[in-house]
C-alpha atoms as a PDB file:
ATOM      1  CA  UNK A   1      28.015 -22.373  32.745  1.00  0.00           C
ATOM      2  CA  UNK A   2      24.644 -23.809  31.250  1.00  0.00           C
ATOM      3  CA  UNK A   3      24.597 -25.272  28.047  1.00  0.00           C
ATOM      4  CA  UNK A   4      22.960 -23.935  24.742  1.00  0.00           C
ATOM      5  CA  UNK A   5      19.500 -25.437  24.658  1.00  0.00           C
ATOM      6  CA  UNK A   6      17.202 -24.128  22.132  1.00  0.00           C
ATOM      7  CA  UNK A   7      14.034 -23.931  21.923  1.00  0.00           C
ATOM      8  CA  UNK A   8      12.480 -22.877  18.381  1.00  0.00           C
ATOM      9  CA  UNK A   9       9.178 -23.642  16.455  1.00  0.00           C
ATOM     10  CA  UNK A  10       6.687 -21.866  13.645  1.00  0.00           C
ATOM     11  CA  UNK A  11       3.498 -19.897  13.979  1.00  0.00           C
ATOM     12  CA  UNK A  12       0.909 -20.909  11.358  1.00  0.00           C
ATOM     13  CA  UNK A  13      -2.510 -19.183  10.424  1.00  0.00           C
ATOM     14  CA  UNK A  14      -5.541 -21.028  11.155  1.00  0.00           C
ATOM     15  CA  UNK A  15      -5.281 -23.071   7.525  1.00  0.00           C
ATOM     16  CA  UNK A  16      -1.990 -24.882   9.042  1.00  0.00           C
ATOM     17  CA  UNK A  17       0.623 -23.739   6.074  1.00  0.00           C
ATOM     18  CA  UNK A  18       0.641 -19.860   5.909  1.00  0.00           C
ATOM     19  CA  UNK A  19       3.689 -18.977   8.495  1.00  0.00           C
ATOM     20  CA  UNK A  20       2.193 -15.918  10.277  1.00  0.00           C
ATOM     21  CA  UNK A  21       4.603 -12.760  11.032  1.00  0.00           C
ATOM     22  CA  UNK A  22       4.691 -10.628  13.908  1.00  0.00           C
ATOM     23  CA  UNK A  23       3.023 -12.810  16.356  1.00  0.00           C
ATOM     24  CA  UNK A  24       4.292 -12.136  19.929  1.00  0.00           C
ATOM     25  CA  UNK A  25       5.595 -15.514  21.136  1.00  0.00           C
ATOM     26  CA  UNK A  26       6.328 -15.931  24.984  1.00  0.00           C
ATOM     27  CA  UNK A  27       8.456 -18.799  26.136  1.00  0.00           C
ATOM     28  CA  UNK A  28       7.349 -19.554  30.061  1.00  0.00           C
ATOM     29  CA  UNK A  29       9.749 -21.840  32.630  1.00  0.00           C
ATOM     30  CA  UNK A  30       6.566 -22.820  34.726  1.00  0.00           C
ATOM     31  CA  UNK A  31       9.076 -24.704  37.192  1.00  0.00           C
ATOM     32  CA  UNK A  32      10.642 -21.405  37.371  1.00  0.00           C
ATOM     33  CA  UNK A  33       8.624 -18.812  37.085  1.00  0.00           C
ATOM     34  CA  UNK A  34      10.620 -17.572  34.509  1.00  0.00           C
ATOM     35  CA  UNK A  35       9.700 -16.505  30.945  1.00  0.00           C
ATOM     36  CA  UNK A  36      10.872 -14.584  27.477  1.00  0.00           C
ATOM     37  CA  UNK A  37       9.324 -13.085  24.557  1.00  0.00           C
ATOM     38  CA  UNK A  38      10.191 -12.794  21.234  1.00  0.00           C
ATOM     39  CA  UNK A  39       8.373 -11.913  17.704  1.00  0.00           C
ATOM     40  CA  UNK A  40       8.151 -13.857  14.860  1.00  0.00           C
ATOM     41  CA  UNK A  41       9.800 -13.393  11.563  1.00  0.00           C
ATOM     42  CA  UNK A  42       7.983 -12.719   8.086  1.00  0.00           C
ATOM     43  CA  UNK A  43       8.547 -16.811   7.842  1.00  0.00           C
ATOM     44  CA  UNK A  44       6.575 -17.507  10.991  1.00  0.00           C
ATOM     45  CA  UNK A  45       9.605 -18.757  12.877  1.00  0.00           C
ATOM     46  CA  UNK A  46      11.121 -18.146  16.313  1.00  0.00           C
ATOM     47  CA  UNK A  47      13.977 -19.215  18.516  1.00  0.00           C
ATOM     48  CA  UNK A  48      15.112 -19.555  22.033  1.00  0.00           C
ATOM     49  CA  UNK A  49      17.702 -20.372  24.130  1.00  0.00           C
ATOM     50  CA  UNK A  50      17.158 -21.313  27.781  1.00  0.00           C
ATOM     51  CA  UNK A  51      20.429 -20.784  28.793  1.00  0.00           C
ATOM     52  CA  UNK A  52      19.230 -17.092  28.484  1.00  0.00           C
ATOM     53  CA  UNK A  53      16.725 -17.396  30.814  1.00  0.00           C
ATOM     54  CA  UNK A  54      17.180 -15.841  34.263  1.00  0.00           C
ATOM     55  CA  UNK A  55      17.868 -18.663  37.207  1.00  0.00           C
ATOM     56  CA  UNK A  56      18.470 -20.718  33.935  1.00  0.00           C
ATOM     57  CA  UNK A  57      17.022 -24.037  33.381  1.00  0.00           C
ATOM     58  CA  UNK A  58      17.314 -27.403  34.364  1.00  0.00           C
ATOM     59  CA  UNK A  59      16.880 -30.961  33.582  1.00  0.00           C
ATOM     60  CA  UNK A  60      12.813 -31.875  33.294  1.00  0.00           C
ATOM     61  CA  UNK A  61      11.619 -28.120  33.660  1.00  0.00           C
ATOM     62  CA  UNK A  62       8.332 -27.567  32.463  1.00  0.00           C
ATOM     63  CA  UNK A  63       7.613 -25.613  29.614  1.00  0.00           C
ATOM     64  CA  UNK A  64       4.804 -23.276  27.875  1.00  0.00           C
ATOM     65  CA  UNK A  65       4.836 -21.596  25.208  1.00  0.00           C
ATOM     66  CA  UNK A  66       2.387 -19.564  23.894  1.00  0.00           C
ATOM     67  CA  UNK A  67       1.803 -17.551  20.526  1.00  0.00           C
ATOM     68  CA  UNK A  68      -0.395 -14.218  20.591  1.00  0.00           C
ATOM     69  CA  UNK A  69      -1.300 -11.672  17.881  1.00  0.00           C
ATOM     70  CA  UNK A  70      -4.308  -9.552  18.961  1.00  0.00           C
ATOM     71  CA  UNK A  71      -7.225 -11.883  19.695  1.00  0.00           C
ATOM     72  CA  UNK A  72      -5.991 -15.182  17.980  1.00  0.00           C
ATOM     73  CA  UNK A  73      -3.837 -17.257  20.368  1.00  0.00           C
ATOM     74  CA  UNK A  74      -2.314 -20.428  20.714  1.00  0.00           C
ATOM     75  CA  UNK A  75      -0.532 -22.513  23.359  1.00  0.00           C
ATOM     76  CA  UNK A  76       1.987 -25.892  23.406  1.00  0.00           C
ATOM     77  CA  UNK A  77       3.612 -27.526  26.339  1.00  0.00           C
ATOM     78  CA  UNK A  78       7.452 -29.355  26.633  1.00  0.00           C
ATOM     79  CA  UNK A  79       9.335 -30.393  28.927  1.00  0.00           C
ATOM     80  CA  UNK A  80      13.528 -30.130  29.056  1.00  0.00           C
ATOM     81  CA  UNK A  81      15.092 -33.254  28.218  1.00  0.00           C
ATOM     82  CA  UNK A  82      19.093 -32.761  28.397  1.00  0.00           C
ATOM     83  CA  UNK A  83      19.434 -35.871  26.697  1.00  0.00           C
ATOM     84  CA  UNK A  84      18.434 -34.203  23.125  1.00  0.00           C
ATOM     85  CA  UNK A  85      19.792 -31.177  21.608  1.00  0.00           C
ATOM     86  CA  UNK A  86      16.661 -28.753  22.251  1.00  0.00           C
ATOM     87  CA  UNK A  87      12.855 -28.194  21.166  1.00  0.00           C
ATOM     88  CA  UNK A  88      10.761 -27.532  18.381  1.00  0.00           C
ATOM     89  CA  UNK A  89       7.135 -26.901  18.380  1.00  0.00           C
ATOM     90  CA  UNK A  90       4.303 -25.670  15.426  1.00  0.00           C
ATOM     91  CA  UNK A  91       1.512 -23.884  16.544  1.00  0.00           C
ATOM     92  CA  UNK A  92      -1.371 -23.059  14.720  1.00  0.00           C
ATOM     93  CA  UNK A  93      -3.302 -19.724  15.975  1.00  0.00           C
ATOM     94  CA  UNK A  94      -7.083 -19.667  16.655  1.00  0.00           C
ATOM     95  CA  UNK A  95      -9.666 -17.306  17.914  1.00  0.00           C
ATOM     96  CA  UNK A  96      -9.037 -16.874  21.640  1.00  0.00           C
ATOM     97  CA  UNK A  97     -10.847 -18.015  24.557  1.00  0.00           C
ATOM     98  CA  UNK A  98     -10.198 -15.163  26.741  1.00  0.00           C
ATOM     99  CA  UNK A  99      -9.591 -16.697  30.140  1.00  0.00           C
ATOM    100  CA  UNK A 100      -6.430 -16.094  30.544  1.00  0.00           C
ATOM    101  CA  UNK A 101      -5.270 -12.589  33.399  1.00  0.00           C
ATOM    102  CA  UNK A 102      -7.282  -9.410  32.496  1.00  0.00           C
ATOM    103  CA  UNK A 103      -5.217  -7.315  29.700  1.00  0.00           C
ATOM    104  CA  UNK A 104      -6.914  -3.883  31.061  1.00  0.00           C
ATOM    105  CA  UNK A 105      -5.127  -2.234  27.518  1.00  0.00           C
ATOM    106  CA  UNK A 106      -7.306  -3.977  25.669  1.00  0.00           C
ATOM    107  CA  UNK A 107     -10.200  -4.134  27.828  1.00  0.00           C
ATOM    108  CA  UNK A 108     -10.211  -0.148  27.291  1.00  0.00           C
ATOM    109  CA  UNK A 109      -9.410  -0.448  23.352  1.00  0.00           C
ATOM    110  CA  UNK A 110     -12.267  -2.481  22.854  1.00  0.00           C
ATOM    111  CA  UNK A 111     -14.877  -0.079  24.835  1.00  0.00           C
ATOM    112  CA  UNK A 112     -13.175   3.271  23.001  1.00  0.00           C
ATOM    113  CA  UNK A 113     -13.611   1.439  19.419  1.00  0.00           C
ATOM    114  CA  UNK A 114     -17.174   0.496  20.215  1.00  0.00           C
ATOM    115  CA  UNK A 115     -18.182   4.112  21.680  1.00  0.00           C
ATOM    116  CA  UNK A 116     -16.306   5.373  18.078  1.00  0.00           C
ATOM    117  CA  UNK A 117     -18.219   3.429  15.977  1.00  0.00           C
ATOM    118  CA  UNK A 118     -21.719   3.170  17.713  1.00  0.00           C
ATOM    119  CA  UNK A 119     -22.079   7.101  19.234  1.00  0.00           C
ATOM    120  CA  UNK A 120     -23.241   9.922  16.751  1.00  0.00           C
ATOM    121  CA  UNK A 121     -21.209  13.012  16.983  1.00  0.00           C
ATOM    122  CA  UNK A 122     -23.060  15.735  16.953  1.00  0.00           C
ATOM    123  CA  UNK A 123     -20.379  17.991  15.169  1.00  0.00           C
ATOM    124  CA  UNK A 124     -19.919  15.224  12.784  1.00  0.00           C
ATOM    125  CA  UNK A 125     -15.860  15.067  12.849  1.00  0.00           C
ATOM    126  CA  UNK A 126     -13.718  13.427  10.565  1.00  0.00           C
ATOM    127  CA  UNK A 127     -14.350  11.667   7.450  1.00  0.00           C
ATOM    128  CA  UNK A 128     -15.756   7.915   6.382  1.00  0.00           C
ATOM    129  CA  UNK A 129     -13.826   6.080   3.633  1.00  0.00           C
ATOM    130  CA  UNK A 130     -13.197   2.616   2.099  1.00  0.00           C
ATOM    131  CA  UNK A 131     -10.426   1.126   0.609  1.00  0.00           C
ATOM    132  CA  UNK A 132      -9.943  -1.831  -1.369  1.00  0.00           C
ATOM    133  CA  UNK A 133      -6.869  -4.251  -1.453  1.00  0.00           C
ATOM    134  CA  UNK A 134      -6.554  -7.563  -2.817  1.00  0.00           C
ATOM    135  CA  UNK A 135      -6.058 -10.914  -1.459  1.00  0.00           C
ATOM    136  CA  UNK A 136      -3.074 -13.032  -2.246  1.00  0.00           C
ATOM    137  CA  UNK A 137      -4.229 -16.374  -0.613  1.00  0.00           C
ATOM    138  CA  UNK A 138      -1.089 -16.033   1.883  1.00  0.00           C
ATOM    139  CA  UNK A 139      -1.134 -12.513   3.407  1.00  0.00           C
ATOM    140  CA  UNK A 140      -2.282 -12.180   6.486  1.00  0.00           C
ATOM    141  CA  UNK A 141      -0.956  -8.436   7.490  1.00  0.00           C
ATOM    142  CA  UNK A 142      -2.805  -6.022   5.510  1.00  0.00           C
ATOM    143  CA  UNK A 143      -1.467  -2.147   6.281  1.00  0.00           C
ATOM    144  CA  UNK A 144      -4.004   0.960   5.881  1.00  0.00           C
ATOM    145  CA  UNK A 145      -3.490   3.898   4.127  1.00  0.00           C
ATOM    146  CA  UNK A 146      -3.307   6.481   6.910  1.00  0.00           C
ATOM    147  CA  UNK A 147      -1.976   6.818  10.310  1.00  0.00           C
ATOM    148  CA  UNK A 148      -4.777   8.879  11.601  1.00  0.00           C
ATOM    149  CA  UNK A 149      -7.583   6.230  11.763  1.00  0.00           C
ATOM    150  CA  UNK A 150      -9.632   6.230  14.985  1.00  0.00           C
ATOM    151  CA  UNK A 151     -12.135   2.984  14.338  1.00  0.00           C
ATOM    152  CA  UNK A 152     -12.239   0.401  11.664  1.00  0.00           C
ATOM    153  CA  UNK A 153     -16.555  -0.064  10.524  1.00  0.00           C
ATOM    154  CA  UNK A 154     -16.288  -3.461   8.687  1.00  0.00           C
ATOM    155  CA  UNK A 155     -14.032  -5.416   7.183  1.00  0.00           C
ATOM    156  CA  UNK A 156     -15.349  -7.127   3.907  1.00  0.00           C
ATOM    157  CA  UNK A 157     -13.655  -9.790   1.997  1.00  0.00           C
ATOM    158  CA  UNK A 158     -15.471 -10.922  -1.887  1.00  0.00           C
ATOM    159  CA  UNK A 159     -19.061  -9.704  -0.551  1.00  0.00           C
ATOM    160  CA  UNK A 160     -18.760 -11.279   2.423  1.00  0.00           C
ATOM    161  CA  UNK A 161     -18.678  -9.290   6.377  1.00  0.00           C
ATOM    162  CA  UNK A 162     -15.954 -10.676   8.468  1.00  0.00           C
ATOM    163  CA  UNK A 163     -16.477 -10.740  12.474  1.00  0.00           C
ATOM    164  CA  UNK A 164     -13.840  -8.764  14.291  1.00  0.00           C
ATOM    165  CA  UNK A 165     -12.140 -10.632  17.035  1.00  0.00           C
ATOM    166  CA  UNK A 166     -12.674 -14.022  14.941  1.00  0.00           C
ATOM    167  CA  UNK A 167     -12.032 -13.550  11.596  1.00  0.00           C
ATOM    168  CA  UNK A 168      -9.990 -10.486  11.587  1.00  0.00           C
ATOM    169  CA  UNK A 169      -8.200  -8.229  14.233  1.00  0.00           C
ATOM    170  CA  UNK A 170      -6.724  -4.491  13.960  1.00  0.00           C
ATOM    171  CA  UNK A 171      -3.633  -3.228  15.562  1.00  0.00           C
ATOM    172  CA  UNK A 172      -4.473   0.730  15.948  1.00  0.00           C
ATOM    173  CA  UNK A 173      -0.945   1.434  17.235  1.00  0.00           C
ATOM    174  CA  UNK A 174      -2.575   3.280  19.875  1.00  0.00           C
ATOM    175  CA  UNK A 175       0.845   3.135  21.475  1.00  0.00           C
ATOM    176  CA  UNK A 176       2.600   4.155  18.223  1.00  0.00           C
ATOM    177  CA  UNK A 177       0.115   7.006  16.649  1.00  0.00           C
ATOM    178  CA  UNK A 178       2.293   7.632  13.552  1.00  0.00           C
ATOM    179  CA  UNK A 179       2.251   4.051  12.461  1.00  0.00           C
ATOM    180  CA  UNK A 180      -0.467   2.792  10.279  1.00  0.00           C
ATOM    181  CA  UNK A 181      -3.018   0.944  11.436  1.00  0.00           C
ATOM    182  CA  UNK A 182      -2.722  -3.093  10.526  1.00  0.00           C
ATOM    183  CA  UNK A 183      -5.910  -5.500  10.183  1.00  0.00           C
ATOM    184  CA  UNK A 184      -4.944  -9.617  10.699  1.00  0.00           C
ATOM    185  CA  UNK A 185      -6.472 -11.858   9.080  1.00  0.00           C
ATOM    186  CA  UNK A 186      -6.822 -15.766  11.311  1.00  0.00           C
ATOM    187  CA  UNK A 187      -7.010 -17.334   7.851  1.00  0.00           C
ATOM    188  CA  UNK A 188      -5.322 -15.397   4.592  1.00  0.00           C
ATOM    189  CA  UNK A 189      -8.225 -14.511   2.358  1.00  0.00           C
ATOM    190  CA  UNK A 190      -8.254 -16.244  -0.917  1.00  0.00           C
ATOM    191  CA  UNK A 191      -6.083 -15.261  -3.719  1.00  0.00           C
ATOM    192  CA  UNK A 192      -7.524 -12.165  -5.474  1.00  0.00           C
ATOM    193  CA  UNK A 193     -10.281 -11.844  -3.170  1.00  0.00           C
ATOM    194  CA  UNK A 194     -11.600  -8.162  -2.902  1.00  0.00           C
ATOM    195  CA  UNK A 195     -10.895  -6.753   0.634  1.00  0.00           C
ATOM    196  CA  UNK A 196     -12.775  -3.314   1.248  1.00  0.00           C
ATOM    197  CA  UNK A 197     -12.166  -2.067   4.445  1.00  0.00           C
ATOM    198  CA  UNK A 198     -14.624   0.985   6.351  1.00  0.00           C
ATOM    199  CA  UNK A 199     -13.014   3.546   8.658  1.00  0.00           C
ATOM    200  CA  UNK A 200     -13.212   6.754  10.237  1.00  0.00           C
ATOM    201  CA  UNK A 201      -9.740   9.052   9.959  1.00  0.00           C
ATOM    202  CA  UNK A 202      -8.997  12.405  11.323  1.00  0.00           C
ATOM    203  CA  UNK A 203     -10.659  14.238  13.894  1.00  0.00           C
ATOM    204  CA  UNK A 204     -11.921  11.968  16.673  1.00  0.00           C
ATOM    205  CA  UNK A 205     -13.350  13.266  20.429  1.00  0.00           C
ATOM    206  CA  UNK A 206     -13.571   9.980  22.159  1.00  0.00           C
ATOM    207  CA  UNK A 207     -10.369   8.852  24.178  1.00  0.00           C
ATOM    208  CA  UNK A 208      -9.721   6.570  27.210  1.00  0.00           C
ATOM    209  CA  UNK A 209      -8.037   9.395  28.710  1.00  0.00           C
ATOM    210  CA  UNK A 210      -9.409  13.007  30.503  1.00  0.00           C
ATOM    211  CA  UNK A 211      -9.392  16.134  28.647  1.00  0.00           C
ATOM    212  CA  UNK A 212      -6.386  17.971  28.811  1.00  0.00           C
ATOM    213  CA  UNK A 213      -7.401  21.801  30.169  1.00  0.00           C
ATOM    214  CA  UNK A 214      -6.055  23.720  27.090  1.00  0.00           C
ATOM    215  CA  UNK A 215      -8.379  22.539  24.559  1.00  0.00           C
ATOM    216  CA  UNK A 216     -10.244  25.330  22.758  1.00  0.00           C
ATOM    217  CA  UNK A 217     -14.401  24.938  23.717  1.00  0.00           C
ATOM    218  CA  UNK A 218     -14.454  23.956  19.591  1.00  0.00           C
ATOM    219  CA  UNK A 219     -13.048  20.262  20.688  1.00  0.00           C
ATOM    220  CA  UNK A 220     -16.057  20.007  22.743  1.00  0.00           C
ATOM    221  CA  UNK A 221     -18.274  17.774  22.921  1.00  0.00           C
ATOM    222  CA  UNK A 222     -15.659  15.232  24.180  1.00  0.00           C
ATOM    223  CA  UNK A 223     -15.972  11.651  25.516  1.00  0.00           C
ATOM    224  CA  UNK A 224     -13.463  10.212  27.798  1.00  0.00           C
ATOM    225  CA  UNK A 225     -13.450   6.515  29.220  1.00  0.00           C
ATOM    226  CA  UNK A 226     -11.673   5.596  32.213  1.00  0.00           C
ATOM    227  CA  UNK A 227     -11.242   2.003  34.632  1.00  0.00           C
ATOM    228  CA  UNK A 228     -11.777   3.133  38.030  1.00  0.00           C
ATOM    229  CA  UNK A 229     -10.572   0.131  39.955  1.00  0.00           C
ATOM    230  CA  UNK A 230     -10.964  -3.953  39.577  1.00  0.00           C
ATOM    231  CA  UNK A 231     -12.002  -6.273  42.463  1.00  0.00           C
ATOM    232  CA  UNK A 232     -11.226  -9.832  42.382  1.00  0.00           C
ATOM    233  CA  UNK A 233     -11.885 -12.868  44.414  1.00  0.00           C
ATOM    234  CA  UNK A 234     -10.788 -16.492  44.234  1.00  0.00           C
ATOM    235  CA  UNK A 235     -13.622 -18.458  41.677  1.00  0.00           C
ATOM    236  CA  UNK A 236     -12.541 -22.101  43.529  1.00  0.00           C
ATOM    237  CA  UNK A 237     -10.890 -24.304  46.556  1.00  0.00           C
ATOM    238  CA  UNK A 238      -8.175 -25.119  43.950  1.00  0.00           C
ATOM    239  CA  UNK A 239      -7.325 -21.180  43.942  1.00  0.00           C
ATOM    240  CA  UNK A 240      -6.291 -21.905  40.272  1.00  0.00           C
ATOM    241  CA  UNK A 241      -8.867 -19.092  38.706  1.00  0.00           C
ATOM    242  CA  UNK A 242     -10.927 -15.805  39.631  1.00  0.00           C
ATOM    243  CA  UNK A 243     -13.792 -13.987  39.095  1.00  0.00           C
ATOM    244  CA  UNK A 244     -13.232 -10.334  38.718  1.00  0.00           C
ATOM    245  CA  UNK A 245     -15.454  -6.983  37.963  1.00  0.00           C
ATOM    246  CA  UNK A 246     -13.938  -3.549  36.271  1.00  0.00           C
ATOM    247  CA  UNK A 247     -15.798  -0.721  37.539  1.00  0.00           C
ATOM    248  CA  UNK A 248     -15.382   2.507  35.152  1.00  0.00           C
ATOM    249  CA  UNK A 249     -17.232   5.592  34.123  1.00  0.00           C
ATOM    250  CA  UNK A 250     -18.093   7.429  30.821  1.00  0.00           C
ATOM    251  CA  UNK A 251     -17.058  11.137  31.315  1.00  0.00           C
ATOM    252  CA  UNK A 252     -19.546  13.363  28.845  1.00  0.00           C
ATOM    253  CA  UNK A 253     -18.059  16.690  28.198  1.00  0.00           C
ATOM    254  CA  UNK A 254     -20.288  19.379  26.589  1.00  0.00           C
ATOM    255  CA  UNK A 255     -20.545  23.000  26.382  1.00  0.00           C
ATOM    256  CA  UNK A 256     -24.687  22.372  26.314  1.00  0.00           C
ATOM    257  CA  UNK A 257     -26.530  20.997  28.887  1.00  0.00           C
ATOM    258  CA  UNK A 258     -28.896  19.630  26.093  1.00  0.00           C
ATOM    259  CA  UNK A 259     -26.015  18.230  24.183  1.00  0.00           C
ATOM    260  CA  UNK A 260     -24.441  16.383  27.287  1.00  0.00           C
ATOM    261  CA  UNK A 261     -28.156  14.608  28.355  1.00  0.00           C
ATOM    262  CA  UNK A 262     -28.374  13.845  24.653  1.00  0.00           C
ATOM    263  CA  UNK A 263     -25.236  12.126  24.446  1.00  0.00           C
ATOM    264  CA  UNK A 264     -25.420  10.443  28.168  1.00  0.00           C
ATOM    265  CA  UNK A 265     -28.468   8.940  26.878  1.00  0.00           C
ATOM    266  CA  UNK A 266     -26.886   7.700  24.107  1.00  0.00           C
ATOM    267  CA  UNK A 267     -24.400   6.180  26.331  1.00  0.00           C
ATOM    268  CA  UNK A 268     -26.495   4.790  28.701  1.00  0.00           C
ATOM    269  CA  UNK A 269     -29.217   3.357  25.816  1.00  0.00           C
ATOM    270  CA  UNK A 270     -25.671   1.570  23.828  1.00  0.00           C
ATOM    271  CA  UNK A 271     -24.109   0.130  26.851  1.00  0.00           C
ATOM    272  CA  UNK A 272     -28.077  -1.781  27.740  1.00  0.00           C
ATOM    273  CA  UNK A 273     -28.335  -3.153  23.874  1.00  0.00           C
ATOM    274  CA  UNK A 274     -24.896  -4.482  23.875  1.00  0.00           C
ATOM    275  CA  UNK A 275     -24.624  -6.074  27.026  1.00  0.00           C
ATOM    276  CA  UNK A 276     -23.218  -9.345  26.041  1.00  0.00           C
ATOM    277  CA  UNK A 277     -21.244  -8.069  22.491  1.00  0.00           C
ATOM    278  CA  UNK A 278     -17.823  -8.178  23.257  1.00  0.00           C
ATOM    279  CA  UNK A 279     -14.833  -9.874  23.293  1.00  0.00           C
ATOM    280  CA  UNK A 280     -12.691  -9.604  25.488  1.00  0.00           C
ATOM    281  CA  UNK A 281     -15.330  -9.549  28.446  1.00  0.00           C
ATOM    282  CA  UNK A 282     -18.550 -11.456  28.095  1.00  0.00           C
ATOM    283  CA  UNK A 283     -20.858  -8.962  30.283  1.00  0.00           C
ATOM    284  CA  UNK A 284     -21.305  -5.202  31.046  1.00  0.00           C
ATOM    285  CA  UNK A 285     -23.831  -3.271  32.213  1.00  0.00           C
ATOM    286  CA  UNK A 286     -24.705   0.408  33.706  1.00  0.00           C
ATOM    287  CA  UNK A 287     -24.225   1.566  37.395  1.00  0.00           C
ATOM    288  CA  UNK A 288     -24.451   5.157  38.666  1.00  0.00           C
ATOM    289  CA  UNK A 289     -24.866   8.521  36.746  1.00  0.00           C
ATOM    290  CA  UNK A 290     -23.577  11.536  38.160  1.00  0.00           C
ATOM    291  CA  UNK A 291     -25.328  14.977  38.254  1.00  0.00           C
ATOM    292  CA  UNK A 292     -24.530  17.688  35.513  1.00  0.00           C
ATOM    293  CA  UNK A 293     -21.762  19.776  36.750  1.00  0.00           C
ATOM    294  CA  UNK A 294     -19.456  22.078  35.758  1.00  0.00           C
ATOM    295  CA  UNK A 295     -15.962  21.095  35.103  1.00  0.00           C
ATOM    296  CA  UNK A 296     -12.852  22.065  37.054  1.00  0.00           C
ATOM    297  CA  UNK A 297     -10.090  24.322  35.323  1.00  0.00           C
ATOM    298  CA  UNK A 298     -12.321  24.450  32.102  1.00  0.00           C
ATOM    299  CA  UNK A 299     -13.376  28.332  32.837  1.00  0.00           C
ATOM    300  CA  UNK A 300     -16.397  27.442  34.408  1.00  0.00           C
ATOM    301  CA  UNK A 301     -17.584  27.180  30.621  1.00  0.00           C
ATOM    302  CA  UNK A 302     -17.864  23.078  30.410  1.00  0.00           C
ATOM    303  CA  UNK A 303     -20.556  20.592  31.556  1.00  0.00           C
ATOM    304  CA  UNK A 304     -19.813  17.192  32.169  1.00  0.00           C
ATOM    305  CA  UNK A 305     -21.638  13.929  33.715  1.00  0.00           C
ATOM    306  CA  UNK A 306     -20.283  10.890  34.335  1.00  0.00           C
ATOM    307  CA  UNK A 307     -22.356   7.527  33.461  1.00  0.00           C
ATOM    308  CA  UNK A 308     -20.399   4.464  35.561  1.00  0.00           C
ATOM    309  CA  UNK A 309     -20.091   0.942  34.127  1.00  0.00           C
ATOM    310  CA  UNK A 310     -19.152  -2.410  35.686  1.00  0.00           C
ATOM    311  CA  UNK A 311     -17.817  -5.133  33.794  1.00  0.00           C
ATOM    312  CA  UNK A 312     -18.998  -8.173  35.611  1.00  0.00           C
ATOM    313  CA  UNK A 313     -18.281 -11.924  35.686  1.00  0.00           C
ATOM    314  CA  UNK A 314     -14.701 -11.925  34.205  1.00  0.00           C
ATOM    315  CA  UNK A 315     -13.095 -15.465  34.535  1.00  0.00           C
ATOM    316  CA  UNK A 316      -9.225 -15.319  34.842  1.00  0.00           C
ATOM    317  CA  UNK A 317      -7.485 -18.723  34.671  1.00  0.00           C
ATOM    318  CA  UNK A 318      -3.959 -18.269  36.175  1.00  0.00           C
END
């Protein structure tokens, strides 16, 4: 039977001393292709024991562990050394450099958020509102007020925008839809610092998903965003990374054919001007747009077109 050998450690915002909760941390055997994850307590730290680990461990096994809250990151390497009773590492999370294998979850996040916040609706759905909360110069998790919020504006702290992705990140609990939504800060802002954060709640008609058929023609006009397939090929001789491109399509629903060209445009005109504005891919651009037609098993009543994307030049670092 192995022997306990843990491995612990603490996850730090980006100023090195404020323990950061909730951070996904995954603990990787590299030697054997083996790995666990846990989450972090409210004091930052975690703990592992290898003897948990399937196939085990042994004697000189490589290590990596890695520390992961929406876009900020951070990585260590160890090695097993029987000889001592375990491991403990710090790590200190920074923005992300996203090479690491495609997370197509939040690929598609990141394109519905922008489409929420960038495309006019033309029936003008939900509502816009601000609220303010204070900073404490050590929190980092700062909850929202409602559960129903579909896309986060701006994030201001003392006068001053913050940059999503770098300075700040939101959890929608997309996955969760009753939870409230939760905006990370990489560094805690300062201690009484005004915080006033801009969002959009109720109502929303853009989804990375296909309408379902029993909507009433009052939820139209609907947008729907969906990956259609990824290609990849080898980037090197070392066969160590890969270049890969995410084809998708914008599905326009409409009960006007005016409406739908409108809002195609629209689609076609934001995708152009933002070709190089996101995070978690560093290119997109437009392919192929469909004809107006009428949609299946919507009583012959709906339009829709489809404007196609590609996502292009994606390293992955494996």
């Amino acid at each position: 039977m192995l022997n306990v050998y843990p491995v612990t450690g603490i996850v730090y915002a980006s100023n090195s001393s404020t323990p950061y909760p909730d951070v996904s941390v995954i603990l990787r055997n590299t030697s054997k292709k083996s790995s666990m994850t846990k989450t972090t307590e409210s004091d930052g730290s975690f703990a592992f024991d290898l003897k948990d680990f399937i196939g085990g461990y042994s004697n000189s096994d490589a290590l990596l562990v890695e520390a992961e809250v929406g876009s900020f990151y951070q990585s260590t390497t160890g090695t097993v050394n029987t000889g001592v009773a375990g491991l403990d590492f710090t790590l200190t999370l920074t923005t992300e450099s996203v090479i690491k294998v495609i997370n197509k979850h939040r690929v598609m996040e990141e394109l519905e958020i922008f489409f929420r916040k960038k495309l006019t609706d033309p029936k003008s759905r939900g509502t816009v509102e601000t609220t303010t909360q204070s900073g404490t110069g050590s929190k980092v998790k700062f909850t929202l007020p409602r559960a129903n919020i579909t896309c986060v504006y701006s994030v201001i702290v003392d006068g001053v925008v913050q940059t999503n992705h770098t300075d700040y990140y939101v959890d929608y609990k997309d996955r969760n839809p009753d939870d409230y939504p939760v905006v990370y800060f990489l560094t805690p802002p300062t201690n009484n610092a005004l915080i006033d954060f801009n969002y959009h709640y109720s109502t929303e008609w853009i989804y990375t998903d296909v309408p379902r058929t029993e909507l009433s023609l009052d939820s139209y006009p609907r947008v729907s965003i969906r990956l259609l397939g990824v290609r990849t090929a080898d980037a090197g001789l070392g066969a160590d990374s890969n270049i890969t491109d995410m084809l998708g399509t914008v599905d326009v629903y409409s009960i006007k054919e005016s409406e739908l060209e409108d809002l195609v445009e629209d689609i076609r005109t934001l995708i152009l001007q933002n070709k190089k504005d996101f995070h978690y891919f560093k290119f997109i651009t437009i392919e192929g747009l469909g004809p107006v037609i009428v949609s299946p098993n919507r009583e012959e009543r709906i339009l829709q077109q489809s404007q196609d994307f590609i996502i292009k030049f994606r390293l992955e670092v494996i």
